[in-house]
Structures are given as C-alpha cells and as structure tokens.
Protein backbone atom coordinates (compact mmCIF):
# COMPACT_ATOMS: atom_id res chain seq x y z
CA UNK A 1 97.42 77.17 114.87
CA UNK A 2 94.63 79.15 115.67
CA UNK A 3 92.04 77.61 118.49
CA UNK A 4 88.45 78.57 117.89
CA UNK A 5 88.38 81.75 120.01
CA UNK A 6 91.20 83.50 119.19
CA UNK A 7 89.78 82.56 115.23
CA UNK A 8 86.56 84.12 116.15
CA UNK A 9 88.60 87.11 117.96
CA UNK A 10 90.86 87.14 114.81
CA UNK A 11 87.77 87.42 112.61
CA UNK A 12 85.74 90.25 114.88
CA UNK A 13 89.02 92.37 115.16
CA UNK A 14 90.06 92.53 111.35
CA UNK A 15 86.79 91.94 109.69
CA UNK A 16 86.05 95.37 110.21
CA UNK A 17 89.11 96.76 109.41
CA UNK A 18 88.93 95.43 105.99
CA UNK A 19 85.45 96.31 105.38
CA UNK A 20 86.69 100.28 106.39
CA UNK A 21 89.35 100.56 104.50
CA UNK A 22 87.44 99.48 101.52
CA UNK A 23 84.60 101.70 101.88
CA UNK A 24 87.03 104.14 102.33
CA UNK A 25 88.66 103.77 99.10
CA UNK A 26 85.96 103.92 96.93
CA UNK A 27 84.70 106.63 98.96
CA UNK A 28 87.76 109.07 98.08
CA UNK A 29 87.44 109.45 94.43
CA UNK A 30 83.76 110.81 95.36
CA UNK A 31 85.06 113.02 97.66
CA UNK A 32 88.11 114.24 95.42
CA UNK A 33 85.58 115.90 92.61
CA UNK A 34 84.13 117.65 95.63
CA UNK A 35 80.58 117.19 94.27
CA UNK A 36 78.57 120.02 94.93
CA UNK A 37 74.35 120.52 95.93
CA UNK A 38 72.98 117.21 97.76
CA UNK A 39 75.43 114.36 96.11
CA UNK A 40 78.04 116.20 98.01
CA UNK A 41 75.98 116.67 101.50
CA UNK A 42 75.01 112.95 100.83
CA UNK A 43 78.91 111.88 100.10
CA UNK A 44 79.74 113.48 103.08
CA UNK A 45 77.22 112.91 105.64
CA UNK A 46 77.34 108.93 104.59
CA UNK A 47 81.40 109.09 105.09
CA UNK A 48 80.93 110.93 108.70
CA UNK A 49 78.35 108.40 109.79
CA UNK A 50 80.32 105.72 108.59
CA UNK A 51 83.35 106.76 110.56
CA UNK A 52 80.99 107.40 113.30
CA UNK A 53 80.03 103.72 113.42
CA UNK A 54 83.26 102.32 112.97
CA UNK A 55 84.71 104.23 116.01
CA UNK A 56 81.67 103.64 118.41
CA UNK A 57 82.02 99.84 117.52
CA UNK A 58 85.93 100.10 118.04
CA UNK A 59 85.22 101.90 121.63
CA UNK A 60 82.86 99.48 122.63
CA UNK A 61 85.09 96.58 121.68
CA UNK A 62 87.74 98.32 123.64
CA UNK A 63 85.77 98.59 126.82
CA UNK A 64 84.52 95.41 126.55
CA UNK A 65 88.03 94.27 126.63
CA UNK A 66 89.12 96.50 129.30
CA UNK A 67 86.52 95.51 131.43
CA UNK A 68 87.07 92.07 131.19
CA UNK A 69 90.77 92.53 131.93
CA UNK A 70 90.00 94.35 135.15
CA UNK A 71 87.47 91.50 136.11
CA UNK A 72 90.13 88.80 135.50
CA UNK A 73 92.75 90.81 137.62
CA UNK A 74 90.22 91.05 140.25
CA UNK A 75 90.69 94.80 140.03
CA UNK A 76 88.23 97.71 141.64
CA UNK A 77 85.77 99.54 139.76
CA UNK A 78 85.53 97.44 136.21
CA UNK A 79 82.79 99.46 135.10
CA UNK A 80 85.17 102.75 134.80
CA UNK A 81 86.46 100.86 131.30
CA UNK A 82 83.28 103.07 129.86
CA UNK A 83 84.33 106.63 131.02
CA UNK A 84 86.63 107.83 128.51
CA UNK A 85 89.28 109.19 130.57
CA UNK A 86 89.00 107.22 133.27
CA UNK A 87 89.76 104.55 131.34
CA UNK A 88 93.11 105.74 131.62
CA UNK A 89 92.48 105.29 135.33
CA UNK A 90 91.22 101.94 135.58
CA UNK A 91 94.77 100.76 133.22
CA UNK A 92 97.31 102.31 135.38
CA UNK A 93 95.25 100.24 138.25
CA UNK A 94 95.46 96.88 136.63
CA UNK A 95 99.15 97.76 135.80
CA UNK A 96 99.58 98.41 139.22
CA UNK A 97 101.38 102.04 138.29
CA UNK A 98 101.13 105.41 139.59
CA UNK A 99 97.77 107.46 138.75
CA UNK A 100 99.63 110.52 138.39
CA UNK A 101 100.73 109.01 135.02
CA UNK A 102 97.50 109.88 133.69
CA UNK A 103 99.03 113.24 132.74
CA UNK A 104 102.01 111.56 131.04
CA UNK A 105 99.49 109.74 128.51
CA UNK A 106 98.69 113.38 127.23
CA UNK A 107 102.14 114.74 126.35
CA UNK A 108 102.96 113.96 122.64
CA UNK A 109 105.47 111.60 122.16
CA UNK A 110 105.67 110.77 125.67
CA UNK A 111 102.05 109.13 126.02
CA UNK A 112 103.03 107.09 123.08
CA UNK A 113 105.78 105.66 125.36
CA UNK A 114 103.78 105.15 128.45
CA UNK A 115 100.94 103.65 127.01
CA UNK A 116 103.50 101.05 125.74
CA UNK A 117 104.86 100.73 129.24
CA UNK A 118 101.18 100.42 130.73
CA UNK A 119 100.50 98.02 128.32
CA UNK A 120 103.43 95.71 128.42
CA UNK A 121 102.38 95.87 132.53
CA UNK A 122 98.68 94.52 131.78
CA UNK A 123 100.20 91.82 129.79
CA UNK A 124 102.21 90.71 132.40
CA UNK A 125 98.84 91.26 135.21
CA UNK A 126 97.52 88.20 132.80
CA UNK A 127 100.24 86.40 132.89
CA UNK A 128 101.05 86.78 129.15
CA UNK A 129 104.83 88.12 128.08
CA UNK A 130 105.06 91.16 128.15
CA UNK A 131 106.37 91.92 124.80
CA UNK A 132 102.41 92.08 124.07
CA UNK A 133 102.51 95.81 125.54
CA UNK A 134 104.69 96.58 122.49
CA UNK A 135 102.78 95.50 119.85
CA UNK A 136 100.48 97.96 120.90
CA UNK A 137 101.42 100.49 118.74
CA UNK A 138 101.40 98.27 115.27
CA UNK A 139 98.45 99.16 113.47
CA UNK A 140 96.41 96.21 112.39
CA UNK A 141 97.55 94.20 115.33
CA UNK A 142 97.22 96.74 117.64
CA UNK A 143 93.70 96.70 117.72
CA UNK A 144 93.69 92.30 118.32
CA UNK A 145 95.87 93.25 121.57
CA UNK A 146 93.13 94.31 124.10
CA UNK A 147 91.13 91.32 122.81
CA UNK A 148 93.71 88.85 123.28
CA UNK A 149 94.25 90.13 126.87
CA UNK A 150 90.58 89.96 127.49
CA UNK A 151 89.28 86.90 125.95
CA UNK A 152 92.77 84.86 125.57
CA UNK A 153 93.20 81.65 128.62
C-alpha cells in the first residue's frame, strides 16, 4: 500500500501526464484540418505553449529530484542539477562513475544504455535495488523514478 508521500508523489508525477495526453487528443483533430488565418496561429501557438509548460514543469521536477539526490548522497556541487548538461555531470558523480561517460550519454543507442547503467548506480547510492535504474526507460513510470529516489525514505 501506498504511504502518504509516495501517494502525493504518485499523484504530482501522473496527474500531469494524464491531463497532457488529453489535451493532446482533442488538440489533434484541430490540428489535422490544418485551419488556416488566426484559428490556425491560435491552434498552434496554444499547442506550443502548452508543450512548453509541460516540459519546463517536467525539468523542474527533474532537478528538484536530482538535487535532492545529490544532497542525500552528500555529494559536491547539488546546485549543478539546474545546468542542463551538467546535469549529466552531477549523475555520473553520485553514481560514483567516470565523467568521461558524459560523451557516451550522446551516442544513440548507446546513451540509452548508460543512462540505464547510471541510473541503476544512483539507486543503489540510496540504498534502493538497483533494478530501479531499469525502469528508467518505461514511459509512465519512468518519470515517478527520479522522484522516488529523491523523496522516497
């Protein structure tokens, strides 16, 4: 069963997953008439911003969560969780891995299997298994991971 803050983290994490997705599905059949003049401008510029939205909340989330992981593992330079690619940085440090694997997390394919790897590591810096890592890459639940790692005892 569910304590009360992994329900709350539950509830922050898919909440606005669900809320995207349906926007985004009524949105489409606007978009697929390709409606021309302002409805159009106004169909689109009301999609980008609400993409925009969604992804600055999801960063923010994100560094939140990194940040708090790096202040649990009593690792350096917590703030670097809100640099985009030194972000990057500031994992392979609380996963206690080489930096020069920064350039593996940009090779296709090959990031996908490092990030795993860097992943399953942090789980195992907060003493959770580290079968976590894996369940990076599943969609919904991938996003509840970081938050879990953060927030979870």
């Amino acid at each position: 069963m569910l304590t009360v803050p992994q329900h709350r983290l539950f509830r922050a994490a898919v909440a606005p997953s669900v809320i995207a997705i349906l926007i985004l599905i009524t949105a489409v059949p606007l978009l697929a008439d390709e409606p021309s003049g302002a409805a159009g401008a106004l169909a689109m510029g009301a999609a980008f911003l609400f993409i925009a939205v969604v992804g600055i909340v999801f960063y923010i989330y994100f560094a939140l969560a990194l940040q708090t992981i790096a202040k649990k593992t009593n690792t350096e330079n917590d703030w670097w969780a809100w640099i985009p690619i030194i972000q990057i940085v500031l994992m392979l440090n609380i996963a206690k891995k080489p930096v020069w694997w920064i350039i593996l997390f940009f090779v296709p394919f090959v990031g996908i299997v490092f990030a795993i790897l860097v992943f399953m590591a942090i789980a195992e810096a907060r003493n959770k298994p580290n079968w976590w890592g894996i369940l990076v890459i599943v969609p919904v639940i991938g996003l509840i991971v970081p938050g879990y790692l953060a927030w979870s005892d």
